[in-house]
Protein backbone atom coordinates (compact mmCIF):
# COMPACT_ATOMS: atom_id res chain seq x y z
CA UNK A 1 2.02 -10.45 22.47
CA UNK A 2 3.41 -11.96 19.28
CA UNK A 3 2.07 -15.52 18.89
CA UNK A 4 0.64 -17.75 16.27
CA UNK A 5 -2.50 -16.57 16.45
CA UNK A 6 -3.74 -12.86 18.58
CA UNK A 7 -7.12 -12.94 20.15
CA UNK A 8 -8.74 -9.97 20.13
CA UNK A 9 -12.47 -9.16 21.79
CA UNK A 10 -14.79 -12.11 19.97
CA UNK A 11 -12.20 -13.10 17.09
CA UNK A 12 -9.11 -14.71 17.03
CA UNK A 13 -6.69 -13.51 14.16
CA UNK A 14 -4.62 -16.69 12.66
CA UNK A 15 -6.85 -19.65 13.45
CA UNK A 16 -9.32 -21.21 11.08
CA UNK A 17 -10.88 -18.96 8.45
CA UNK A 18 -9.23 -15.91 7.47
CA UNK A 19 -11.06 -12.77 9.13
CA UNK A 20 -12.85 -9.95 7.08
CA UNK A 21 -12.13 -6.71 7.27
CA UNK A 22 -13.80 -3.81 5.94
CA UNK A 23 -12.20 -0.18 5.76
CA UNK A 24 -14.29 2.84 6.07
CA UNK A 25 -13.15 5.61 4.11
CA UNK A 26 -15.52 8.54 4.56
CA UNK A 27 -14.58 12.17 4.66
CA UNK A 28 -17.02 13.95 7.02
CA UNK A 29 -18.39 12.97 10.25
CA UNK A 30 -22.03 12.66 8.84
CA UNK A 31 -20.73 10.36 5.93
CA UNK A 32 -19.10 8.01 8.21
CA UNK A 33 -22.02 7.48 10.54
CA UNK A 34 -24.03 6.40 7.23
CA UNK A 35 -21.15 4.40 6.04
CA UNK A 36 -20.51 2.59 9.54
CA UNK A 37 -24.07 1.55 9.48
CA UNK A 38 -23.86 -0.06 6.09
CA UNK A 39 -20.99 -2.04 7.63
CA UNK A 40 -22.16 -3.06 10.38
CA UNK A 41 -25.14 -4.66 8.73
CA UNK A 42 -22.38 -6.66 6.66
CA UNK A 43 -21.34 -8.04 10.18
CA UNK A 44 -17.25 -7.99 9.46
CA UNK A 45 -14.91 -9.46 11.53
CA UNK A 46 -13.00 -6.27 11.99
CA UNK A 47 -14.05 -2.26 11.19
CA UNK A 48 -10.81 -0.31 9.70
CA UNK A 49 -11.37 3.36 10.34
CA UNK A 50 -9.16 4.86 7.58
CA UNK A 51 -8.34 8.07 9.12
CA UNK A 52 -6.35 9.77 6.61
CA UNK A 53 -9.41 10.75 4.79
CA UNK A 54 -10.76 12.98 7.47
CA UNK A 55 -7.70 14.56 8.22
CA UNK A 56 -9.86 18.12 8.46
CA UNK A 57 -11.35 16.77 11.36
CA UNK A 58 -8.38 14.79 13.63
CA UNK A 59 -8.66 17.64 16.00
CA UNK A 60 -11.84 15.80 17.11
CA UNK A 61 -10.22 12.07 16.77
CA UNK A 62 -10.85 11.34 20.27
CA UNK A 63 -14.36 12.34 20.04
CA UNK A 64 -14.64 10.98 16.75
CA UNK A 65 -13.20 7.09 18.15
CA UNK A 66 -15.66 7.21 21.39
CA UNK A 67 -18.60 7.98 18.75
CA UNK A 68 -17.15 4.96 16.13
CA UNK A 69 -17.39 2.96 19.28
CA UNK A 70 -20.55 3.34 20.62
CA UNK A 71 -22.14 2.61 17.04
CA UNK A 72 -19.87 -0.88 16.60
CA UNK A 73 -20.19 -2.08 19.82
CA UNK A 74 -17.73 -5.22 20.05
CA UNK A 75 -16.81 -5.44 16.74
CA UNK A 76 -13.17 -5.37 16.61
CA UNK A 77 -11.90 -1.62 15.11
CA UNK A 78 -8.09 -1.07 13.54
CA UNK A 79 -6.96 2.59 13.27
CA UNK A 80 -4.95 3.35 10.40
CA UNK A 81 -3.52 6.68 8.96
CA UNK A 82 -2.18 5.72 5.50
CA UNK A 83 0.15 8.79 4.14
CA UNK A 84 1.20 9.49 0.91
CA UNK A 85 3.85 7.51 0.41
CA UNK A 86 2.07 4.39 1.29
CA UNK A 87 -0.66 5.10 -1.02
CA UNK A 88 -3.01 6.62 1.68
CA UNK A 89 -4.42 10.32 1.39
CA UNK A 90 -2.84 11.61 4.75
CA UNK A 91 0.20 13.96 3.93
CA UNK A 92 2.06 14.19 7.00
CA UNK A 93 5.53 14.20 8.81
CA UNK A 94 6.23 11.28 11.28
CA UNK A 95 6.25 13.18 14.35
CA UNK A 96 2.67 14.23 13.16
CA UNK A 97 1.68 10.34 12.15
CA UNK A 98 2.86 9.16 15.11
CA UNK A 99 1.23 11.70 17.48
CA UNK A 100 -2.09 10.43 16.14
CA UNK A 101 -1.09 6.93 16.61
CA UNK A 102 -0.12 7.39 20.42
CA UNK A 103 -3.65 10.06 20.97
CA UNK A 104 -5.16 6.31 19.24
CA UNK A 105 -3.74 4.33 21.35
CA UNK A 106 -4.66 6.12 24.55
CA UNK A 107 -8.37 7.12 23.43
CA UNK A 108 -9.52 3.71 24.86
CA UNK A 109 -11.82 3.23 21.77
CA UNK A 110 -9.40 1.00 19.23
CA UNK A 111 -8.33 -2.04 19.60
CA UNK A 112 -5.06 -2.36 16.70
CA UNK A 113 -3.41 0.63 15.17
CA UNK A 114 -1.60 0.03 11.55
CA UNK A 115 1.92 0.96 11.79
CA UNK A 116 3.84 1.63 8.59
CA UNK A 117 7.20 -0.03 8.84
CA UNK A 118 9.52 2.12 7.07
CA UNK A 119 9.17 6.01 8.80
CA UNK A 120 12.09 6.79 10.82
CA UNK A 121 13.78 5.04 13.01
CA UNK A 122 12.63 3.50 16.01
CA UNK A 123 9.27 4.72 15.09
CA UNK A 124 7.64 1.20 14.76
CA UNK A 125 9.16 -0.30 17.50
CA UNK A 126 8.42 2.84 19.72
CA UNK A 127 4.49 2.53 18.80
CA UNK A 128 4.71 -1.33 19.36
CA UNK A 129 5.44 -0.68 22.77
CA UNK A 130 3.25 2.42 23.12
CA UNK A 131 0.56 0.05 22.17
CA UNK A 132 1.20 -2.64 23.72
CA UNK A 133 1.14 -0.84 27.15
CA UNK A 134 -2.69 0.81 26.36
CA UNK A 135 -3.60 -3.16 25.45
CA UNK A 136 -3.72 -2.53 21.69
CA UNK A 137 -2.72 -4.58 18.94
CA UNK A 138 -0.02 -3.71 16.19
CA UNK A 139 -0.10 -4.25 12.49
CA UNK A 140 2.94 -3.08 10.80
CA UNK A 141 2.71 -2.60 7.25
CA UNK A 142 4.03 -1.91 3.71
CA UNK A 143 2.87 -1.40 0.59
CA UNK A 144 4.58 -1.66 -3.05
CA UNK A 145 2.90 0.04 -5.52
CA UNK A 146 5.35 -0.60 -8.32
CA UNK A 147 6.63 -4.06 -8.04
CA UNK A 148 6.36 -7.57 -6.60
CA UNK A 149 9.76 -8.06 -4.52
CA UNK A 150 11.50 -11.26 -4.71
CA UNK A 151 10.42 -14.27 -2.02
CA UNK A 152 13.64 -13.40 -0.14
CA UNK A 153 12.82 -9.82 0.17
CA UNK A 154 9.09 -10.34 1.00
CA UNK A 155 10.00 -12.65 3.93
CA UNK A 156 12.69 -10.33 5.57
CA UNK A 157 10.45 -7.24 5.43
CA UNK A 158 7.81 -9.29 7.43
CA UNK A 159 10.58 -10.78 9.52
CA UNK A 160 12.00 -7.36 10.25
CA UNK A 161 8.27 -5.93 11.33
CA UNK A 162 7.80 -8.63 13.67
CA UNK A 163 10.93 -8.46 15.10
CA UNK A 164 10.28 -4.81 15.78
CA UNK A 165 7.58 -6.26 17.94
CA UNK A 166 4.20 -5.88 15.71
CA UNK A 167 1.73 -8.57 15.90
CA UNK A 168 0.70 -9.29 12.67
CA UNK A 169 3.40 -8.12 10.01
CA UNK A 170 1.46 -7.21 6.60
CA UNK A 171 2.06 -6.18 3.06
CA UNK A 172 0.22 -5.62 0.13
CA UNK A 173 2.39 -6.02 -3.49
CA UNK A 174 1.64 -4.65 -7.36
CA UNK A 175 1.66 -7.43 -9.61
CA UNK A 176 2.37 -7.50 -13.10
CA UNK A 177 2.17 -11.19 -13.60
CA UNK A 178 0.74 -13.99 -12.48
CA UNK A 179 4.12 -15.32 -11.43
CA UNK A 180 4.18 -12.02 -9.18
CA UNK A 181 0.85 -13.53 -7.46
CA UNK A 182 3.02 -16.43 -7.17
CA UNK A 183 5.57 -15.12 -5.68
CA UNK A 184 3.61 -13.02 -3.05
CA UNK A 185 1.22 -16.47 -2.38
CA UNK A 186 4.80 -18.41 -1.77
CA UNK A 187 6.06 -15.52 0.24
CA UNK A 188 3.08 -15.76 2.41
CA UNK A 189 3.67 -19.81 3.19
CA UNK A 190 7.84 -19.31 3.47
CA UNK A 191 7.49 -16.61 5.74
CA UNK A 192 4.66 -18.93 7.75
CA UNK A 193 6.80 -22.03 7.74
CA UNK A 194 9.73 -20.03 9.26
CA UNK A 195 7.97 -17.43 11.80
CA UNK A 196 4.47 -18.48 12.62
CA UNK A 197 1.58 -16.66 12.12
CA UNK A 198 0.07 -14.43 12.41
CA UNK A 199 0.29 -11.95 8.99
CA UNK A 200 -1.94 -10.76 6.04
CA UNK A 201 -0.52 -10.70 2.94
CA UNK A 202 -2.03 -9.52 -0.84
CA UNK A 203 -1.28 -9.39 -4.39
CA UNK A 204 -3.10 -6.15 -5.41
CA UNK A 205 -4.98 -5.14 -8.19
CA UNK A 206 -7.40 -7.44 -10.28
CA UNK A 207 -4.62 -9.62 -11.33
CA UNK A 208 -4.12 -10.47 -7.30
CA UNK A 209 -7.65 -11.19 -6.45
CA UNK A 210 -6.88 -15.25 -5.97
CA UNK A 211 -4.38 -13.88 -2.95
CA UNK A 212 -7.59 -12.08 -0.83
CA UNK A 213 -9.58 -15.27 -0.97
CA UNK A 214 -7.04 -17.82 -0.49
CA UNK A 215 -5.24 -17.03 2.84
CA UNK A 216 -6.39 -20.00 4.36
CA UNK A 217 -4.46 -22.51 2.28
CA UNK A 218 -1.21 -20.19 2.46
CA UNK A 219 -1.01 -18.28 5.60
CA UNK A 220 -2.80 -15.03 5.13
CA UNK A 221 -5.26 -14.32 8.20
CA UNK A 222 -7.17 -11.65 7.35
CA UNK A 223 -8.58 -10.24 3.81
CA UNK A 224 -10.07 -6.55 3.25
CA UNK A 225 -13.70 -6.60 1.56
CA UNK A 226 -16.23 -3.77 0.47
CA UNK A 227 -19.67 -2.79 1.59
CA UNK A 228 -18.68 1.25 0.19
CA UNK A 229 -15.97 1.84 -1.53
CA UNK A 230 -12.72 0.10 -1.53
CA UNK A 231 -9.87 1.27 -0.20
CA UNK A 232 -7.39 -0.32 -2.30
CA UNK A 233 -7.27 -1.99 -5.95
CA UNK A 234 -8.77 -5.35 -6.28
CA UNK A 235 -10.71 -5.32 -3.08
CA UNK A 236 -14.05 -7.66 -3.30
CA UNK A 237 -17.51 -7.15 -2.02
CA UNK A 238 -18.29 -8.67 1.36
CA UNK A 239 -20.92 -11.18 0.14
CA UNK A 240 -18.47 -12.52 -2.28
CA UNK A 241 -15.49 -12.84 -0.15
CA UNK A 242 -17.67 -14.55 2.79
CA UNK A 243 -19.04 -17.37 -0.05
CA UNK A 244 -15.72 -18.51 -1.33
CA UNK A 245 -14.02 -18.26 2.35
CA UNK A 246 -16.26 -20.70 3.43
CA UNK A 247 -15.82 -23.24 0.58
CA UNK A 248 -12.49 -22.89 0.72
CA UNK A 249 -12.57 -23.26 4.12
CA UNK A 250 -14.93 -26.66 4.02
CA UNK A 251 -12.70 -28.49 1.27
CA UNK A 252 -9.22 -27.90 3.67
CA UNK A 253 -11.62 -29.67 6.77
């Protein structure tokens, strides 16, 4: 499934304009029937159901997906459970994490599931083809909190995700510079050069906000953009990120 660009429903992921995302992060089933319908009036590219903030209620996931569904329609919908130790809000083993990911996969409902890269062993590669086989799409990701890694080290951890058989390899840095931005910007175009697209990359925080709006010129194919609240530091409205996307997009054609 890995290619230079992944089509998935209307969209395809990797060609032309970098795709918008929007994560939902509400923490009751009432809230997130308000909150999808805020989104869906901001027409994204792709709905992120962040899971790990109704971890109460993932006893009803599967009825919880088929009702996400029905409101969305085709709008394409990623899955994620982000723990702890990824910055997320779900505090939970891996055989627990990757229970939900498989009862995901085989609701029907989702079309990609975020992996995190580094659990135990096998773990990624074992939900790549998990995935793959119920005909949904894998991001694997990581997140850095604390630090920028060096070009080298940005490269082989998306190398190593894709190799485990994700689709579109991501990661999201902490800068403290605006060489760090740098850095994560000429990460992004290295690790395109070498592998191919697809993959999302970002420089978080204020200080990175020049990395969510310029995938297009470096290799980044999809950015994450508010209509709620944001999910992660230096996220920017929808509005915004569609405007400068599009000139952006108009000065590379």
């Amino acid at each position: 499934m890995n290619s230079n660009s992944v089509k998935v429903r209307t969209i395809d992921i990797g060609s032309g304009i970098p795709k918008i995302c929007v994560p939902v992060v509400s923490d009751s089933r009432q809230t997130l029937k308000t909150d999808l319908s805020s989104v869906i009036k901001a027409e994204p590219d792709i709905i992120e159901f962040r899971a790990d903030y109704m971890m109460s209620c993932m006893d009803e996931l599967e009825e919880i997906l088929s009702d996400i569904r029905e409101h969305i329609g085709d709008t394409v919908l990623l899955f994620t459970i982000r723990t702890a130790t990824e910055g997320g809000e779900a505090d939970v083993d891996d055989e627990a994490y990757e229970g939900l990911l498989l009862r995901a996969c085989e609701s029907g409902n989702v079309d990609m599931i975020d992996v995190e890269a580094y659990k135990k062993e096998g773990l990624l590669e074992n939900m790549c083809k998990v995935a793959h086989a119920n005909g949904v799409y894998v991001v694997a990701s990581n997140h850095d909190f604390k630090k920028t890694p060096d070009v080298d080290e940005i490269v082989t951890r998306l190398t190593y995700m894709k190799n485990q058989g994700a689709d579109i390899p991501k990661i999201a840095v902490m800068p403290d510079s605006n060489d760090d931005v740098i850095t994560l910007l000429s990460s992004t175009n290295r690790y395109c050069e070498k592998e191919g697209g697809p993959v999302i990359t970002m420089s978080m925080s204020g200080k990175g906000v020049i990395s969510r709006l310029a995938g297009e010129w470096f290799g980044s194919a999809v950015t994450f953009a508010t209509v709620t609240k944001a999910s992660a530091p230096g996220q920017v409205p929808i509005d915004d990120v569609r405007n400068v996307l599009n000139v952006i997009h108009e000065s590379i054609s």
